[in-house]
N, C-alpha and C. Protein backbone atom coordinates (compact mmCIF):
# COMPACT_ATOMS: atom_id res chain seq x y z
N UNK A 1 96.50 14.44 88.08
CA UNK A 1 97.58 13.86 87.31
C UNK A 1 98.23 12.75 88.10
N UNK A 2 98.23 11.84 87.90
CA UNK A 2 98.90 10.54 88.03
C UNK A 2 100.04 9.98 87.45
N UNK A 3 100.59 10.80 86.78
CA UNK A 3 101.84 10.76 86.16
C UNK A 3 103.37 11.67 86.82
N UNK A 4 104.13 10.95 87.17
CA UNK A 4 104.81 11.65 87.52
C UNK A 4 105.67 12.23 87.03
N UNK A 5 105.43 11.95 85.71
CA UNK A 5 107.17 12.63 84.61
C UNK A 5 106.07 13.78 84.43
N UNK A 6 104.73 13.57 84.00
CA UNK A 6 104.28 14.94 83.29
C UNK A 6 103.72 15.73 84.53
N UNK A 7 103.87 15.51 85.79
CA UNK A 7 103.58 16.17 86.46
C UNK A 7 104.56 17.42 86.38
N UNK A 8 106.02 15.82 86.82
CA UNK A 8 107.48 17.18 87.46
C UNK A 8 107.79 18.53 85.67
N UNK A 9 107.55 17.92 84.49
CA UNK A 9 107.26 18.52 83.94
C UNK A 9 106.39 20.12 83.52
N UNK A 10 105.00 19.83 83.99
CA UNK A 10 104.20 20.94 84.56
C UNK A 10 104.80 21.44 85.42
N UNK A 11 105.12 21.18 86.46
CA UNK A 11 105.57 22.10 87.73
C UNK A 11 107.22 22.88 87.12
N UNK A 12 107.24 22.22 86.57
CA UNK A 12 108.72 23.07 85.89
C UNK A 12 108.43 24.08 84.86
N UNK A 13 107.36 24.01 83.75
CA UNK A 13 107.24 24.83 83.05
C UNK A 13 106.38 25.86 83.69
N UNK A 14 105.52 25.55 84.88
CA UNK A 14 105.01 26.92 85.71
C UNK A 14 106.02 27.44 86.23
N UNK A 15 106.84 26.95 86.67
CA UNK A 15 107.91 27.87 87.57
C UNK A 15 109.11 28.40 86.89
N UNK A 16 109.07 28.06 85.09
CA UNK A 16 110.00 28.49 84.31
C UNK A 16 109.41 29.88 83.52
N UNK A 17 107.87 30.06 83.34
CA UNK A 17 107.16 30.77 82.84
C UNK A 17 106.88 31.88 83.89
N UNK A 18 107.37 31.84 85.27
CA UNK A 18 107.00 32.94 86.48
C UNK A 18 108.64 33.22 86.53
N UNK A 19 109.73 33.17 86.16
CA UNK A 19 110.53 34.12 86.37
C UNK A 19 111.74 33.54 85.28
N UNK A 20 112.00 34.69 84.89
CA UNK A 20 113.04 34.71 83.42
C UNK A 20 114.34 34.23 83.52
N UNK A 21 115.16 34.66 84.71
CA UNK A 21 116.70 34.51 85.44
C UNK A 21 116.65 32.57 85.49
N UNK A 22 115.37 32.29 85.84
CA UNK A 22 115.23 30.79 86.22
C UNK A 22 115.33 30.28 85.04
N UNK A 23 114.62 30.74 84.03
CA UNK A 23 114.04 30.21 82.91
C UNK A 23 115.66 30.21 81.82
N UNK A 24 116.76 31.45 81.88
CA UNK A 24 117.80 31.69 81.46
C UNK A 24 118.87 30.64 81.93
N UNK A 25 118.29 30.58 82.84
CA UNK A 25 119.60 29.27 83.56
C UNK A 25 118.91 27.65 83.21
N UNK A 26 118.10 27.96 83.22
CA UNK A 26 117.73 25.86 82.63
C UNK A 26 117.56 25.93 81.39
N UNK A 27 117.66 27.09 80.11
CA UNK A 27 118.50 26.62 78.85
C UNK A 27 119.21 26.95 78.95
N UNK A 28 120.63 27.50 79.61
CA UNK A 28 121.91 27.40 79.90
C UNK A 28 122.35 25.71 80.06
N UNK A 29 121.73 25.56 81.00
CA UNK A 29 122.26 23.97 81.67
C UNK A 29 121.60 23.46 80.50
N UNK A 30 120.48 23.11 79.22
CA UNK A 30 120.19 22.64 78.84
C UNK A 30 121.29 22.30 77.40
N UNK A 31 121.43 23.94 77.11
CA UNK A 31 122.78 23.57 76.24
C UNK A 31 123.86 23.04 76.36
N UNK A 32 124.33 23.56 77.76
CA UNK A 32 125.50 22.92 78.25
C UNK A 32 125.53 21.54 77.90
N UNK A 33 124.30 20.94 78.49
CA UNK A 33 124.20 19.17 78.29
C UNK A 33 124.11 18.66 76.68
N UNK A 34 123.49 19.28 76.27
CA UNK A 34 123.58 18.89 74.21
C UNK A 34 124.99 18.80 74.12
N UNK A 35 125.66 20.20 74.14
CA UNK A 35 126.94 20.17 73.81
C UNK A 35 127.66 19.24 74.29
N UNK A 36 128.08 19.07 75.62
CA UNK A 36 128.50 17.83 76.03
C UNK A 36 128.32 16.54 75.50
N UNK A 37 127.08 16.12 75.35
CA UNK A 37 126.89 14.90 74.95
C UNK A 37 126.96 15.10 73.33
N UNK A 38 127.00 15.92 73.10
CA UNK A 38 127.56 15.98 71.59
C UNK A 38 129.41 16.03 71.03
N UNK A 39 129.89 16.24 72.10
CA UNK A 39 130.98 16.44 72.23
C UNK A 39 131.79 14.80 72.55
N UNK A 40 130.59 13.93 73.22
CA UNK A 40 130.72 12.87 73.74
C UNK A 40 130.82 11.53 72.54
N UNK A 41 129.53 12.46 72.05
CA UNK A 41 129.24 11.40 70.75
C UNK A 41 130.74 11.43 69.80
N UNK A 42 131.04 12.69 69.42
CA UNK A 42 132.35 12.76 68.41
C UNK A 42 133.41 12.39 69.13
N UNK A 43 134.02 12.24 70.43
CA UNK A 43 134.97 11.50 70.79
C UNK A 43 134.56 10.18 70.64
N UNK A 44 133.78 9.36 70.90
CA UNK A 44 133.39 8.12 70.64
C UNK A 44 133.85 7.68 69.45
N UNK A 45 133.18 8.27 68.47
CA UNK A 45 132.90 8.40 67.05
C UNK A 45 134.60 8.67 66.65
N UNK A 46 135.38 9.70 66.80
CA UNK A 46 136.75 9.26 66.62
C UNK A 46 137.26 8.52 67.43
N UNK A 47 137.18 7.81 68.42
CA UNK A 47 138.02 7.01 69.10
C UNK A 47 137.84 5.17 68.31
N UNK A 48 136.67 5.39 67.76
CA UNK A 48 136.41 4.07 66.85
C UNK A 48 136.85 4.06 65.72
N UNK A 49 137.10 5.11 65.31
CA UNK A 49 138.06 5.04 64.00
C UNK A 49 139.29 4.92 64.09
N UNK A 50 139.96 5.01 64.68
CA UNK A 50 141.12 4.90 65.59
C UNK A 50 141.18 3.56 65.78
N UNK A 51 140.49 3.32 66.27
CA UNK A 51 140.87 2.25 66.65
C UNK A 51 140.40 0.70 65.05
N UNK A 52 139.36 1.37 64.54
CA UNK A 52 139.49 0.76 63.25
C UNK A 52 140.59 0.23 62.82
N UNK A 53 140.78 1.78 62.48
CA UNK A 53 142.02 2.08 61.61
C UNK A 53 143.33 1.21 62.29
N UNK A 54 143.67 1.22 63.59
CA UNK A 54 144.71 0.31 64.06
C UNK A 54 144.30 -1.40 63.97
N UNK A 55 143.46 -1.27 63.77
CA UNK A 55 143.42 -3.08 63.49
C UNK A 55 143.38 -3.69 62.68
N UNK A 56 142.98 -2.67 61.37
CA UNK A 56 143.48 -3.12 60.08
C UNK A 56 144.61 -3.30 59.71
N UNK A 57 145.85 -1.75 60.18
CA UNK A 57 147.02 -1.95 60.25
C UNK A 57 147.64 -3.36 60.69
N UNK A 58 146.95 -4.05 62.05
CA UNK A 58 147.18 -4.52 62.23
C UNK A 58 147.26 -6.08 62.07
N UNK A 59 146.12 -6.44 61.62
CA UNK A 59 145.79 -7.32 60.44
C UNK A 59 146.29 -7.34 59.40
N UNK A 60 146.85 -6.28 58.75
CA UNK A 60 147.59 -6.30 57.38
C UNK A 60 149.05 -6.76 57.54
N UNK A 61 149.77 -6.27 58.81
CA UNK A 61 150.78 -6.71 58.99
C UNK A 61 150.87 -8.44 59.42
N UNK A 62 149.96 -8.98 60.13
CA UNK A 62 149.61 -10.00 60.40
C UNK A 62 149.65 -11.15 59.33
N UNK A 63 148.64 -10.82 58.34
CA UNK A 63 148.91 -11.22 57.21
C UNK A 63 149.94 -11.57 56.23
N UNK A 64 150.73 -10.65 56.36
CA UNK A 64 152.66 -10.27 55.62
C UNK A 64 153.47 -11.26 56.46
N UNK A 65 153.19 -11.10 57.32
CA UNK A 65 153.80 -12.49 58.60
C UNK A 65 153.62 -13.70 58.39
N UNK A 66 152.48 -13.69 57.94
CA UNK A 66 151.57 -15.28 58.02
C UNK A 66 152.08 -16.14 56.40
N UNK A 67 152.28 -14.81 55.41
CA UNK A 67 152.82 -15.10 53.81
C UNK A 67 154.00 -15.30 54.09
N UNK A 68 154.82 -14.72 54.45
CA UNK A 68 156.79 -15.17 54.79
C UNK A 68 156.63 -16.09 55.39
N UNK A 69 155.89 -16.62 56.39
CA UNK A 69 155.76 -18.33 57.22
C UNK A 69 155.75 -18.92 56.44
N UNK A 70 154.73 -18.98 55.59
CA UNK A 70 154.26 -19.82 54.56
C UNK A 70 155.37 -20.23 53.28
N UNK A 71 156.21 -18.59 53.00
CA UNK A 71 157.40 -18.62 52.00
C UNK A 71 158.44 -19.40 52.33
N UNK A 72 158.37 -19.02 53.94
CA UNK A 72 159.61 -19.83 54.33
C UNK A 72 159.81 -21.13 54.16
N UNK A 73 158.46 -21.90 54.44
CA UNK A 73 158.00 -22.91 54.87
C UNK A 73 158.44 -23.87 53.36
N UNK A 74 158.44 -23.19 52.66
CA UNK A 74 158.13 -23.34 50.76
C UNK A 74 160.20 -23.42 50.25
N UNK A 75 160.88 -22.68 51.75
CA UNK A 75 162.49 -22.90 51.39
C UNK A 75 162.79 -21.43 50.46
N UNK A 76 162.13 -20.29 50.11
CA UNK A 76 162.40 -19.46 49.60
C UNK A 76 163.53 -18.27 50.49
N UNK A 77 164.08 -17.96 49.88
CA UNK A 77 165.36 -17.08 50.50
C UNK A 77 164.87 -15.80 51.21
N UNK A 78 165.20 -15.31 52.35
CA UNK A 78 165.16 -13.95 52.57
C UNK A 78 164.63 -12.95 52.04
N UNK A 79 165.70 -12.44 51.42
CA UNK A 79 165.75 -11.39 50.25
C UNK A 79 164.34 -11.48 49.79
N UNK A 80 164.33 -12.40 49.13
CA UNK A 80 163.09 -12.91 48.20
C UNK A 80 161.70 -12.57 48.70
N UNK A 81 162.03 -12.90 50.03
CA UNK A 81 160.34 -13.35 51.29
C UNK A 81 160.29 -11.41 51.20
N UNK A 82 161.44 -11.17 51.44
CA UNK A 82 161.11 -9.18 51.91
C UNK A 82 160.29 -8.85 51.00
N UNK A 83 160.90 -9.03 50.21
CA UNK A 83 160.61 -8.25 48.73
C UNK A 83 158.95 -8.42 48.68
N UNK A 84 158.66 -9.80 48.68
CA UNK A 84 157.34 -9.66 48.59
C UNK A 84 156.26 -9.47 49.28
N UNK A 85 157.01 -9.57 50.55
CA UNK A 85 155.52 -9.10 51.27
C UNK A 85 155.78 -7.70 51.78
N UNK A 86 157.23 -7.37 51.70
CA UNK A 86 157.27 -5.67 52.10
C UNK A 86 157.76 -5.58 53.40
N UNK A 87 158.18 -6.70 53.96
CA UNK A 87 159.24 -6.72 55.15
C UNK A 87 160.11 -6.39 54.91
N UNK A 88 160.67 -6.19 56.11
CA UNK A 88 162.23 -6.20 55.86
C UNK A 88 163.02 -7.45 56.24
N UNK A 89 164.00 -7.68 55.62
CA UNK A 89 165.00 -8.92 56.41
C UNK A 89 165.07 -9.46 57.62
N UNK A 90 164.69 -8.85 58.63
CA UNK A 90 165.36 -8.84 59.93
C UNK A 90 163.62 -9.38 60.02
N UNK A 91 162.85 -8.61 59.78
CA UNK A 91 161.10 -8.99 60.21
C UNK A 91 161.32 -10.87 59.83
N UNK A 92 161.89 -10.61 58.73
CA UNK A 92 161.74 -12.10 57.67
C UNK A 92 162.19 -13.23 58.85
N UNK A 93 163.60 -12.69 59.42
CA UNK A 93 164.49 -13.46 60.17
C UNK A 93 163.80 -13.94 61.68
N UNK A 94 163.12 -12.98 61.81
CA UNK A 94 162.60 -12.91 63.12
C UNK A 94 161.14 -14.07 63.27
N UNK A 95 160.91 -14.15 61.94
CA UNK A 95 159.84 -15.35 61.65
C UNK A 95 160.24 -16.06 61.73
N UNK A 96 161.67 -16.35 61.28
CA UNK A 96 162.19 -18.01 60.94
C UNK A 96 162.77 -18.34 62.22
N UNK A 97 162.73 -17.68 63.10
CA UNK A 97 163.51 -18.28 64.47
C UNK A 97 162.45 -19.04 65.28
C-alpha cells in the first residue's frame, strides 16, 4: 500500500476490530465531533440570521431617514415628515440639523 490515508485507515480498523474498550472510545470521540460540528453549523446558521435580520432593520430605518431628507428638502413640516415615514419628531429634527 502506497497510500497513506488508506493505510492509517487499515491500521485503525485492525486495531479497532482487536479490542472493544478501543473501539467504544473512537465512536465516542466520533460522536462527540458530529455533535460539535453540528452544534457549530446551527450557531453559524443562527448567528446569520441575526445578523440578517439586523441589517434589514437597519436599512429600513436608513431608508425613513433618507425620505424625511428628501421631505425636508421639499419644505414639508415636521409633524407631517413623522407621520409619514414613522419617525418621531425629534428623529425628524435630528435630520434637519
Amino acid at each position: 500500500m502506497n497510500e497513506p490515508g488508506l493505510e492509517k485507515a487499515m491500521d485503525t480498523l485492525q486495531f479497532l476490530s482487536q479490542d472493544s474498550e478501543a473501539r467504544r472510545l473512537y465512536e465516542a470521540r466520533q460522536k462527540y465531533l458530529h455533535d460539535e460540528a453540528s452544534m457549530l453549523d446551527r450557531a453559524e446558521s443562527v448567528g446569520m440570521a441575526k445578523g440578517l435580520e439586523k441589517g434589514l432593520t437597519k436599512g429600513k430605518e436608513d431608508e425613513k431617514k433618507n425620505i424625511a431628507k428628501n421631505m425636508l428638502s421639499m419644505g414639508l413640516d415636521i409633524a407631517t415628515i413623522a407621520k409619514a415615514t414613522g419617525l418621531t419628531e425629534q428623529e425628524v429634527k435630528s435630520i434637519q440639523v
